[in-house]
N, C-alpha and C. Protein backbone atom coordinates (compact mmCIF):
# COMPACT_ATOMS: atom_id res chain seq x y z
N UNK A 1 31.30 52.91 33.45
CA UNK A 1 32.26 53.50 32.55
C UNK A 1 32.28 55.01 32.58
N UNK A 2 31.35 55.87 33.24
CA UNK A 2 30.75 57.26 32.75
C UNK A 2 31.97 57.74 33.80
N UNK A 3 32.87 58.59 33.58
CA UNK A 3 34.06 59.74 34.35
C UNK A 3 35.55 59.05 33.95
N UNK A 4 35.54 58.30 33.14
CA UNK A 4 36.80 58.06 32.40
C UNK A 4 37.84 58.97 32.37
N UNK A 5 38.85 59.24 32.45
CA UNK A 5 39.94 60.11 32.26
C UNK A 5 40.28 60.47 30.83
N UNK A 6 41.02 61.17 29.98
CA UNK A 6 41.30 60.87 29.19
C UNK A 6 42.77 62.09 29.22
N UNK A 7 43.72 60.99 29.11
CA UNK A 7 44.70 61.68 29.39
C UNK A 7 45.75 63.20 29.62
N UNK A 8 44.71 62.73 31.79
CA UNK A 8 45.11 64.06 32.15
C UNK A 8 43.89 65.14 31.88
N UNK A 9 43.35 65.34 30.67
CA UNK A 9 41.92 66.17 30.75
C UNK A 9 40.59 65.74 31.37
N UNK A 10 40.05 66.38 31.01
CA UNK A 10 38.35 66.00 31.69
C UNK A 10 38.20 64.86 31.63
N UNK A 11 37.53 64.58 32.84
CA UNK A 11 37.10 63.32 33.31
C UNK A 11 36.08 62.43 32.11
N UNK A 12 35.56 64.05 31.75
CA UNK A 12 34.02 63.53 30.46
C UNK A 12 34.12 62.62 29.66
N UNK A 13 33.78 61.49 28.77
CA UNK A 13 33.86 60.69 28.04
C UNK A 13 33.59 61.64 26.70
N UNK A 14 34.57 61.50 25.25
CA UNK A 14 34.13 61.96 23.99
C UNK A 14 34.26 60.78 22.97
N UNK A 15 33.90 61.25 21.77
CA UNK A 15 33.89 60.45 20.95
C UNK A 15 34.84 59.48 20.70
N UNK A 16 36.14 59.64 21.12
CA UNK A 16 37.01 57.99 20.87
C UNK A 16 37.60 57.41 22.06
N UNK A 17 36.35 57.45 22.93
CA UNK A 17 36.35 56.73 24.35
C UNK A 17 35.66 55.79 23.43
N UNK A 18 35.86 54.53 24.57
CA UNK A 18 35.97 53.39 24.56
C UNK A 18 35.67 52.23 25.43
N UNK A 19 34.64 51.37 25.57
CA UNK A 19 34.60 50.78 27.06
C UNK A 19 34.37 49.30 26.58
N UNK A 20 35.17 48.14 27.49
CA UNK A 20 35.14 47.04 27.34
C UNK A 20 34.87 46.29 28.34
N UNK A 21 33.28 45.75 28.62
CA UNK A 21 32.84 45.37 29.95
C UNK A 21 31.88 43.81 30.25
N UNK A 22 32.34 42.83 30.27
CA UNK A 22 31.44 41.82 30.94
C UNK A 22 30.19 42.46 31.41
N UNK A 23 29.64 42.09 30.93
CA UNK A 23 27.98 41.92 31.19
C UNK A 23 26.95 40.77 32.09
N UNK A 24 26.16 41.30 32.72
CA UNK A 24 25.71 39.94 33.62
C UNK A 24 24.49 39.41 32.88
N UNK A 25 24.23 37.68 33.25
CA UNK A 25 23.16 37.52 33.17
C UNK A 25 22.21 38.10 33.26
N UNK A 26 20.89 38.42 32.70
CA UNK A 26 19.53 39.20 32.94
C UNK A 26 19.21 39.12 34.30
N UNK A 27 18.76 38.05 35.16
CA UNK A 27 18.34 37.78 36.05
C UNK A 27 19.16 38.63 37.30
N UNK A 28 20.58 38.03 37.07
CA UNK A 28 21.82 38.88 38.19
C UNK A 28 21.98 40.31 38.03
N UNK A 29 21.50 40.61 37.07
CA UNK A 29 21.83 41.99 36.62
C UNK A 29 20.92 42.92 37.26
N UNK A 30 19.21 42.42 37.32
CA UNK A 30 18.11 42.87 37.69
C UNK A 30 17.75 42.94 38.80
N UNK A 31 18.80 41.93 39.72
CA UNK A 31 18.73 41.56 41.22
C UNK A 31 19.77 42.76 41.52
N UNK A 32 21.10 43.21 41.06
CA UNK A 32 21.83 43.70 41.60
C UNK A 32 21.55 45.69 40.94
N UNK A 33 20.81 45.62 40.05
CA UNK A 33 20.52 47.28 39.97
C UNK A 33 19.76 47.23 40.80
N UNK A 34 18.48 46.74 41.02
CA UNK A 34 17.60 46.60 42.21
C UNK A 34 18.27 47.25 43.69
N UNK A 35 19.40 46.59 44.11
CA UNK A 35 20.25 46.59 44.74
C UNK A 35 21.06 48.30 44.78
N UNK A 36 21.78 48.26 43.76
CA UNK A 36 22.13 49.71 43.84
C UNK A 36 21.28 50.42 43.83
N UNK A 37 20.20 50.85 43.07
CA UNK A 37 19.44 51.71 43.12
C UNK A 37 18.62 51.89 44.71
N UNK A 38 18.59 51.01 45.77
CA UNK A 38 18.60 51.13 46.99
C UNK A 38 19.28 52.07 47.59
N UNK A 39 20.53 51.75 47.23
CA UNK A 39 21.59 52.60 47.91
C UNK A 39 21.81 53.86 47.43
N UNK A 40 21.53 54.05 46.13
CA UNK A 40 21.61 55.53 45.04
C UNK A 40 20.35 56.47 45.66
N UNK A 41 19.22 55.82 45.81
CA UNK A 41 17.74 56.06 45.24
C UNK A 41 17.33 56.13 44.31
N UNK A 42 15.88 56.07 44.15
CA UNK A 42 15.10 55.22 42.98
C UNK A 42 15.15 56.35 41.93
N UNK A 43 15.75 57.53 42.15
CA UNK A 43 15.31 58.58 41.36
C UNK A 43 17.02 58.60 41.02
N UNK A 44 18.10 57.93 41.25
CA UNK A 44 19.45 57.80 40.18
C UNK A 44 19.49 57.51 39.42
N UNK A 45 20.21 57.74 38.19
CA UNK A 45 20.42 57.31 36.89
C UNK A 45 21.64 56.39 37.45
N UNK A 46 21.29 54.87 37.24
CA UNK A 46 21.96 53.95 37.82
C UNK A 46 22.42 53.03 36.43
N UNK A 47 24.14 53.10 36.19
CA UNK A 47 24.30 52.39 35.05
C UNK A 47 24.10 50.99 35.49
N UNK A 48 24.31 50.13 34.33
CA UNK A 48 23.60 48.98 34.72
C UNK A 48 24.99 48.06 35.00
N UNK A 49 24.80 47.45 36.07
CA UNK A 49 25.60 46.66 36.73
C UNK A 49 26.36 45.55 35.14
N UNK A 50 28.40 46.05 35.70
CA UNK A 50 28.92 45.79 34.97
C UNK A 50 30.34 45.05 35.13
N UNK A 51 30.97 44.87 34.92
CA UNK A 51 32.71 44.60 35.32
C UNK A 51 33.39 45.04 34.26
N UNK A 52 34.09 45.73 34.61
CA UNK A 52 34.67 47.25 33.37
C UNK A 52 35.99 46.21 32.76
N UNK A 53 36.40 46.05 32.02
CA UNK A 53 37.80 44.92 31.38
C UNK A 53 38.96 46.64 31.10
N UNK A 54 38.00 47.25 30.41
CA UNK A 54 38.77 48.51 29.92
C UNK A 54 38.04 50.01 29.80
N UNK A 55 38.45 50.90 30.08
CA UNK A 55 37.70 52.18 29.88
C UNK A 55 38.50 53.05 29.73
N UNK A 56 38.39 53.71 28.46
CA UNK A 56 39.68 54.49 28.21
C UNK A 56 39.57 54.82 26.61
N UNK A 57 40.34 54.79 25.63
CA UNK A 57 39.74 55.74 24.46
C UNK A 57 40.61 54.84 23.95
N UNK A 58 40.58 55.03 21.83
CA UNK A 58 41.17 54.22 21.22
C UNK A 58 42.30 55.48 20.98
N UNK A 59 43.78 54.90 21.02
CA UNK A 59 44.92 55.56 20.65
C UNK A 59 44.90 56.20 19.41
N UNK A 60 44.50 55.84 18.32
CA UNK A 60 44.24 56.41 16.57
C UNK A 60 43.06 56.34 16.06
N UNK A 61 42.47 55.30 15.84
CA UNK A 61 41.36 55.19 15.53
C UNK A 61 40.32 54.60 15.82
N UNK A 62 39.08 54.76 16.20
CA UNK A 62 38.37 53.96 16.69
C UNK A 62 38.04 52.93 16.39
N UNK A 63 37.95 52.76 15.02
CA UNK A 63 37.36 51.32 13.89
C UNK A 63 38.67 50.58 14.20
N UNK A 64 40.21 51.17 14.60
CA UNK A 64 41.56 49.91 14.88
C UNK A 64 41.20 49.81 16.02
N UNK A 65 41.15 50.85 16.97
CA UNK A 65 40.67 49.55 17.98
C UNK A 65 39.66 48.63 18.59
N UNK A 66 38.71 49.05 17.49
CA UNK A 66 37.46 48.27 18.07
C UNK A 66 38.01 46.81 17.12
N UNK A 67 38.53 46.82 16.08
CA UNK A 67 39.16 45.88 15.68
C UNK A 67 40.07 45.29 16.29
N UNK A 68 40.94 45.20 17.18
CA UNK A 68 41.88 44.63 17.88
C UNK A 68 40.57 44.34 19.33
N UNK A 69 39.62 44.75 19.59
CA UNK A 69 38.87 44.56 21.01
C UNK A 69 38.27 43.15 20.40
N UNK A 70 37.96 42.98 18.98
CA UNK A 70 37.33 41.40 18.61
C UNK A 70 38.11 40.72 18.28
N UNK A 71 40.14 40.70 17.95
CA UNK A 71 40.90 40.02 17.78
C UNK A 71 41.25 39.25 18.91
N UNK A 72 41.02 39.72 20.05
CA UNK A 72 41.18 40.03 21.48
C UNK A 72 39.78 38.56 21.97
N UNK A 73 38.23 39.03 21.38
CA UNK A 73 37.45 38.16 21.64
C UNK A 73 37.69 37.16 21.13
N UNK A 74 38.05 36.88 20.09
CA UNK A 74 37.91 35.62 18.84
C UNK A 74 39.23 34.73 19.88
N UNK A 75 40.09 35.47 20.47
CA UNK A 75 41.15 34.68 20.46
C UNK A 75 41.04 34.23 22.39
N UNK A 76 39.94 34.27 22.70
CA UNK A 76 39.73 34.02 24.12
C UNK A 76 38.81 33.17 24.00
N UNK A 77 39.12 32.71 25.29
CA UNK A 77 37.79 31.58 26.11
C UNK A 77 36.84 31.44 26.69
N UNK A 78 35.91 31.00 26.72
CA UNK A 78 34.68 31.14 27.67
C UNK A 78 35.04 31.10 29.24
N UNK A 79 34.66 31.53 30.18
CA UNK A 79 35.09 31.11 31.39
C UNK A 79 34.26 31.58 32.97
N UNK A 80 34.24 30.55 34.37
CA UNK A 80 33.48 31.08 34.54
C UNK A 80 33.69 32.03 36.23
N UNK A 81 33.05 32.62 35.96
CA UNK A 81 33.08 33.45 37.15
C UNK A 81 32.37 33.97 38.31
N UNK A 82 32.70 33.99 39.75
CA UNK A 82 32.03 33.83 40.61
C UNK A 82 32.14 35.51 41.16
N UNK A 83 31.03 36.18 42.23
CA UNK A 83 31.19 37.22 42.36
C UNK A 83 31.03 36.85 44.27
N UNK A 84 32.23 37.34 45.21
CA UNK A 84 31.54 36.79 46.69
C UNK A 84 32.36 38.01 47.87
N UNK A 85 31.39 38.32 48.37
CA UNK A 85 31.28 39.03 49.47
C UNK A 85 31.84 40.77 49.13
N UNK A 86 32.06 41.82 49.77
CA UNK A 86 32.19 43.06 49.41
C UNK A 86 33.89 43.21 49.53
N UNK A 87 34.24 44.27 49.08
CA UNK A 87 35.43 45.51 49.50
C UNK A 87 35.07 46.87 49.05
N UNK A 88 36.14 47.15 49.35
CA UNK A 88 36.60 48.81 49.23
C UNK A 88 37.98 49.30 48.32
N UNK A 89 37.85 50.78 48.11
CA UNK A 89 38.71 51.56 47.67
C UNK A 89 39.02 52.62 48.83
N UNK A 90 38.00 52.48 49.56
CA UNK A 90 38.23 53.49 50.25
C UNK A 90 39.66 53.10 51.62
N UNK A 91 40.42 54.60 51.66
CA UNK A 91 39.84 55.84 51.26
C UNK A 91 40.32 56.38 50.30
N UNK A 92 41.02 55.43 49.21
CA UNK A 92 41.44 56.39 48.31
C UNK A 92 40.42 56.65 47.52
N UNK A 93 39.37 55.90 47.46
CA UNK A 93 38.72 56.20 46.12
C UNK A 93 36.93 55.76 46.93
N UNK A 94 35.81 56.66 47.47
CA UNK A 94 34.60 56.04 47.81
C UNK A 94 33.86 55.03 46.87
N UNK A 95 34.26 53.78 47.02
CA UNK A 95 33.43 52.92 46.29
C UNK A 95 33.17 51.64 47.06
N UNK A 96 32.20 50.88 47.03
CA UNK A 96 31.78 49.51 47.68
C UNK A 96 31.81 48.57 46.26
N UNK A 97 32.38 47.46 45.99
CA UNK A 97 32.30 46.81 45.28
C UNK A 97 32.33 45.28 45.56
N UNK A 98 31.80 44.23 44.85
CA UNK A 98 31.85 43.11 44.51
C UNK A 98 32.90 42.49 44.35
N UNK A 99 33.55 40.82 45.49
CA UNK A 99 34.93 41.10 44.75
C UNK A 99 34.51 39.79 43.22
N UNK A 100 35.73 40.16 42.61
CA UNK A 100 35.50 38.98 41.74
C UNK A 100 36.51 37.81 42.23
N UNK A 101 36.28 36.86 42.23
CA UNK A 101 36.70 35.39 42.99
C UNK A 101 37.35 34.52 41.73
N UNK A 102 36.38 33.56 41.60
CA UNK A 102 36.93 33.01 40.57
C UNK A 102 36.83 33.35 39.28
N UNK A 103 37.83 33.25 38.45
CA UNK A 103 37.59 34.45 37.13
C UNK A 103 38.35 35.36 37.18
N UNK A 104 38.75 35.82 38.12
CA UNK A 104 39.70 37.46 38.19
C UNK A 104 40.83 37.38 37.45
N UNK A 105 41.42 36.03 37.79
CA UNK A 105 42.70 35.60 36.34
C UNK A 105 42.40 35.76 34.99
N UNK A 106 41.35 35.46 34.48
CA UNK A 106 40.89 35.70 33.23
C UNK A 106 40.92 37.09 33.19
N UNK A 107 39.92 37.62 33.91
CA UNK A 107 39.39 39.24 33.30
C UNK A 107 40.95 39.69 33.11
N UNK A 108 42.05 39.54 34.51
CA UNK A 108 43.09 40.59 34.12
C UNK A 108 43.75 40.08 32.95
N UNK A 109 43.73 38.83 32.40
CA UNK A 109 44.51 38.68 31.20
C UNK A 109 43.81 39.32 29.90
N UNK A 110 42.45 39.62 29.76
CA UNK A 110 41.53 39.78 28.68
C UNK A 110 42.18 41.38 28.86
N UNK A 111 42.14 41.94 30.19
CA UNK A 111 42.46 43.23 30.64
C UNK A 111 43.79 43.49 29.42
N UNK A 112 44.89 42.66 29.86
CA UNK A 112 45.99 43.04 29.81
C UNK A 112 45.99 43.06 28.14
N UNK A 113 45.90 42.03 27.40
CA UNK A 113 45.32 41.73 25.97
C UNK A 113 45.08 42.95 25.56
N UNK A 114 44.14 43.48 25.69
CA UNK A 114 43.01 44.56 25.17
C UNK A 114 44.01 45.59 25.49
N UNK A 115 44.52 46.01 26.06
CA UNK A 115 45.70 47.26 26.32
C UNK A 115 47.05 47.02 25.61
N UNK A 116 47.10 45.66 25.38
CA UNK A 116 48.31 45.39 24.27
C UNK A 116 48.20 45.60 22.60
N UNK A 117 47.84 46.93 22.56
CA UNK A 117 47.22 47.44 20.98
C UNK A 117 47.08 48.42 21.11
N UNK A 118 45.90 49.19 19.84
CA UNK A 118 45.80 50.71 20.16
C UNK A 118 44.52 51.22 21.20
N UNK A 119 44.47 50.68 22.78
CA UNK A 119 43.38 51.10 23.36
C UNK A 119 44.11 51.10 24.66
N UNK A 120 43.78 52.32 25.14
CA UNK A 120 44.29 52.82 26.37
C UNK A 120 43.26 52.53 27.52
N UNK A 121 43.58 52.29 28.72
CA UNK A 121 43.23 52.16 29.61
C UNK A 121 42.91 53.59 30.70
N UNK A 122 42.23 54.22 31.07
CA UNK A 122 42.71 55.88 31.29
C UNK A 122 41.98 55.69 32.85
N UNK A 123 42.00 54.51 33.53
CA UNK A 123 41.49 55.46 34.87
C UNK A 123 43.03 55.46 35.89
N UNK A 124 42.31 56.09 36.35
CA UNK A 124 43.14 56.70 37.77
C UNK A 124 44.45 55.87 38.33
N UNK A 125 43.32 54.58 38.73
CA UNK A 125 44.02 53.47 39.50
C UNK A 125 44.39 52.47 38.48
N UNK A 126 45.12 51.12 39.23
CA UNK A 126 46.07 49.74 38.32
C UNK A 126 44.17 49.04 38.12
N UNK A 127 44.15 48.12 37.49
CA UNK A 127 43.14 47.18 37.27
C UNK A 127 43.15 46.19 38.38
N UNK A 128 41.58 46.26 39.04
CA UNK A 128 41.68 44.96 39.72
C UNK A 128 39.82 45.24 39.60
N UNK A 129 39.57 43.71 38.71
CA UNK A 129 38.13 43.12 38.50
C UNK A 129 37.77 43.40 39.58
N UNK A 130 36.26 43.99 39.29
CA UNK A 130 35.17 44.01 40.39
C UNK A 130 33.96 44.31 39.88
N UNK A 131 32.81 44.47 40.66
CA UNK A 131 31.54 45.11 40.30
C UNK A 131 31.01 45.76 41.74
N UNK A 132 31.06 47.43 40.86
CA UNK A 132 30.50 48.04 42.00
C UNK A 132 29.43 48.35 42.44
N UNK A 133 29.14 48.65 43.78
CA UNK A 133 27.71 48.21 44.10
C UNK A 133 27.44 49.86 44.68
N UNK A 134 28.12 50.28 45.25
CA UNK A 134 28.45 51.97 45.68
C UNK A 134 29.48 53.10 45.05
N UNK A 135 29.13 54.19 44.65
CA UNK A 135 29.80 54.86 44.67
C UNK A 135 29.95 56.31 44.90
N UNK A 136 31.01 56.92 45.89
CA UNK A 136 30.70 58.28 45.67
C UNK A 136 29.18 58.77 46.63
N UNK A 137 28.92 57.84 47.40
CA UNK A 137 27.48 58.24 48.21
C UNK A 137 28.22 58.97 49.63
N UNK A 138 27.17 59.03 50.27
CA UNK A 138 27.12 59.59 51.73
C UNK A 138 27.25 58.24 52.67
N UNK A 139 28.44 58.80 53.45
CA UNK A 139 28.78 57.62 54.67
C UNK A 139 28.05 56.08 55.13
N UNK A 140 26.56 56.66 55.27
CA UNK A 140 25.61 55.40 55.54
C UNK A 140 25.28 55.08 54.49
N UNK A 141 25.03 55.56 53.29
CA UNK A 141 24.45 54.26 52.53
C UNK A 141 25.46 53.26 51.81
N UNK A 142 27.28 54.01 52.29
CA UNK A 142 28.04 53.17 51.19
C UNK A 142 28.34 51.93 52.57
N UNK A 143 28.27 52.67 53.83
CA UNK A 143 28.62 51.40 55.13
C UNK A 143 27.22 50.56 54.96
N UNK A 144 25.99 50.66 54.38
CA UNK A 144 25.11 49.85 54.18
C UNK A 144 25.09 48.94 53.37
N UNK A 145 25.79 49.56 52.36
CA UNK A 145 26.03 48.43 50.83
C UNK A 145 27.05 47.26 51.38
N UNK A 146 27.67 48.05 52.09
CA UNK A 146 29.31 46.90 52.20
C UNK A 146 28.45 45.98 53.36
N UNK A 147 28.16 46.22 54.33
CA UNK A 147 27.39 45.10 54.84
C UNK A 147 26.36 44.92 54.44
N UNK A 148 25.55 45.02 53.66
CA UNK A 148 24.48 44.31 53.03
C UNK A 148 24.91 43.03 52.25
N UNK A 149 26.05 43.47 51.34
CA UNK A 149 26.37 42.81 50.23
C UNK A 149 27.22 41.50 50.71
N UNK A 150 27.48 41.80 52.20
CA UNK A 150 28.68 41.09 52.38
C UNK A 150 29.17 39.60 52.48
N UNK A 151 27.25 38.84 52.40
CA UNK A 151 27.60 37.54 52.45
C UNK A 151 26.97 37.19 50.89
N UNK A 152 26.89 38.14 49.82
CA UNK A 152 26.70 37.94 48.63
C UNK A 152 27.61 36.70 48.17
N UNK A 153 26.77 36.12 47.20
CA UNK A 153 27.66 34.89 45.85
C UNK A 153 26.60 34.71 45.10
N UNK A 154 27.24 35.07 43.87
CA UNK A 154 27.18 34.34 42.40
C UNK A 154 27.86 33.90 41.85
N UNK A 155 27.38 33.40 40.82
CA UNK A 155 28.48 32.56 39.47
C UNK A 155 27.55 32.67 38.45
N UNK A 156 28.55 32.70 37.33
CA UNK A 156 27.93 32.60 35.81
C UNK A 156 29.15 32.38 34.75
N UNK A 157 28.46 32.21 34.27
CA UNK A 157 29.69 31.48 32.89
C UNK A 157 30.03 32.92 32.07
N UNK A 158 30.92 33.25 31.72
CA UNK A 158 31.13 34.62 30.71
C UNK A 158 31.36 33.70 29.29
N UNK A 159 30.87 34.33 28.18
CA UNK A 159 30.87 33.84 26.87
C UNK A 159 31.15 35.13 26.03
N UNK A 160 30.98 36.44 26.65
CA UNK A 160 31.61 37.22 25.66
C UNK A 160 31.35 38.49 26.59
N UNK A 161 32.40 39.43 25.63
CA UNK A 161 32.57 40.67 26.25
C UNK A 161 31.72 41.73 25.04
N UNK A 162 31.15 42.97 25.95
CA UNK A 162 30.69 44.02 25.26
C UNK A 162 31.39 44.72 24.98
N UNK A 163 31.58 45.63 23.62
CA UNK A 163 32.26 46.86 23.56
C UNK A 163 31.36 47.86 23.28
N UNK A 164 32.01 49.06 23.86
CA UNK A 164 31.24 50.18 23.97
C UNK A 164 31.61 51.28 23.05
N UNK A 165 30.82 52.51 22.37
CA UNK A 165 31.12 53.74 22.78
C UNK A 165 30.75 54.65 23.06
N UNK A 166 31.02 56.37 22.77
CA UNK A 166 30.54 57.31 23.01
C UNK A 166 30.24 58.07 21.89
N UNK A 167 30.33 57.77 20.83
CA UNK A 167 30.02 58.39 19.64
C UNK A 167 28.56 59.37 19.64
N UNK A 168 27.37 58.67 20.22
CA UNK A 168 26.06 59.21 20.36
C UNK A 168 26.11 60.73 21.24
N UNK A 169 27.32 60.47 21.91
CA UNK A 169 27.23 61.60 23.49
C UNK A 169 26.60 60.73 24.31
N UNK A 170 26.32 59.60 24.44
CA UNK A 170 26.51 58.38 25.58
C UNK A 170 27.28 57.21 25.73
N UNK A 171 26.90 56.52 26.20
CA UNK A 171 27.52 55.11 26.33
C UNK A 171 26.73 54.27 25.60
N UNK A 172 26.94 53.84 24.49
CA UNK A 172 26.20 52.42 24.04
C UNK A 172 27.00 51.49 23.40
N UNK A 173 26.52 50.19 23.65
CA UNK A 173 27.16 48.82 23.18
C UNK A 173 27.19 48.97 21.65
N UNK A 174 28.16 48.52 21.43
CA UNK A 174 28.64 48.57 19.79
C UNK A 174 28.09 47.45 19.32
N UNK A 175 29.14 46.10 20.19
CA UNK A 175 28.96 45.06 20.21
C UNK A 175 29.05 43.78 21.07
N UNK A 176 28.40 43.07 21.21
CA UNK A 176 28.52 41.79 21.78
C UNK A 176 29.28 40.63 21.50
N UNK A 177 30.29 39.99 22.08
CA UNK A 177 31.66 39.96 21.22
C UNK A 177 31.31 38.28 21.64
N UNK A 178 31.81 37.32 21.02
CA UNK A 178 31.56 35.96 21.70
C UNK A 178 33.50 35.83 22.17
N UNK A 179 33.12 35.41 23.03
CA UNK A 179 34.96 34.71 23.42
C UNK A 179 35.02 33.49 22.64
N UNK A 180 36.33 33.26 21.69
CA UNK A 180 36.30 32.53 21.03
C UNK A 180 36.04 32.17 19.77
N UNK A 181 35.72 33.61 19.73
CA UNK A 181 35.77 33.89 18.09
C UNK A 181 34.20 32.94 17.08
N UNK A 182 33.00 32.69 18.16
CA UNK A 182 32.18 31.87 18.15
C UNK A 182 30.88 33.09 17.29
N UNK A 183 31.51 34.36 16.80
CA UNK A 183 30.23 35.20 16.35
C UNK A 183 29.45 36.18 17.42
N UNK A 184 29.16 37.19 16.95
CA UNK A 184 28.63 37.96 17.57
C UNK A 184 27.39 37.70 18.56
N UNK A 185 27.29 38.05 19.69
CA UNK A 185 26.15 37.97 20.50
C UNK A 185 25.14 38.26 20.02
């Protein structure tokens, strides 16, 4: 989530940024920072492996749209999702990512949902689910990730989405949202 736009100004994240991101299992999560932090080095501040739904700031207020981000959960489904083999942005954009497979229909509808209210979406590019595994590195280690990663697969069930913010002057989870309106994580 960290270089968000916010319309047209600095890239920096402030206080009514906003981030709405699937979270992985413990296990997948621990296998795949493992993973980036290979490619970063061990000495990066490596966020923790994510699939971004939204990143972008609340239009008025933060408490409305963190309220419409759980109208949004309550009124969704569990569902599940597979992660298999690599792509790219490049060259518009240096990144190696994860594609998402099965599931990608969901995320963009949760996507589209969550932007149908007061929460903006502020990056660069259109939405298309992924998890990135590179970014922004030097030539060989992002051509290392993409073939490393490339006969990657997982799956896991999603049961809820995180929301984020920046209120602290970082990124932290607000909340753990259940899909389905099943109560907080």
């Amino acid at each position: 989530m960290p270089g968000i736009g916010q319309s047209g100004a600095s890239p920096a994240p402030h206080p009514n940024s906003l981030g709405v991101i699937i979270s992985l299992p413990p296990a997948l999560a621990e296998e795949l920072s493992a993973k980036r932090a290979f490619y970063t080095g061990q000495d990066a501040d490596v966020v923790p492996p994510h699939i971004t739904l939204v990143s972008g700031r609340a239009e008025d207020s933060w408490e409305d749209a963190a309220a419409h981000v759980r109208k949004v959960a309550a009124s969704g489904e569990p569902f599940r999702l597979s992660l298999r083999g690599t792509g790219t942005f490049e060259p518009v954009s240096p990144v190696v990512f994860l594609n998402v497979d099965a599931g990608a229909e969901a995320c963009a509808a949760l996507h589209h949902e969550l932007v149908d209210g007061p929460v903006e979406h502020l990056l660069e590019f259109g939405f298309h689910p992924h998890l990135t595994i590179a970014h922004d590195l030097a030539e060989p280690a992002m051509a290392l990730a993409k073939a490393d990663m490339a006969d990657f697969s997982a799956k896991f069930e999603v049961t809820s989405i995180g929301l984020f913010d920046y209120l602290s002057g970082r990124w932290s989870l607000r909340e753990e949202l259940s899909l389905g309106g099943l109560g907080k994580h």
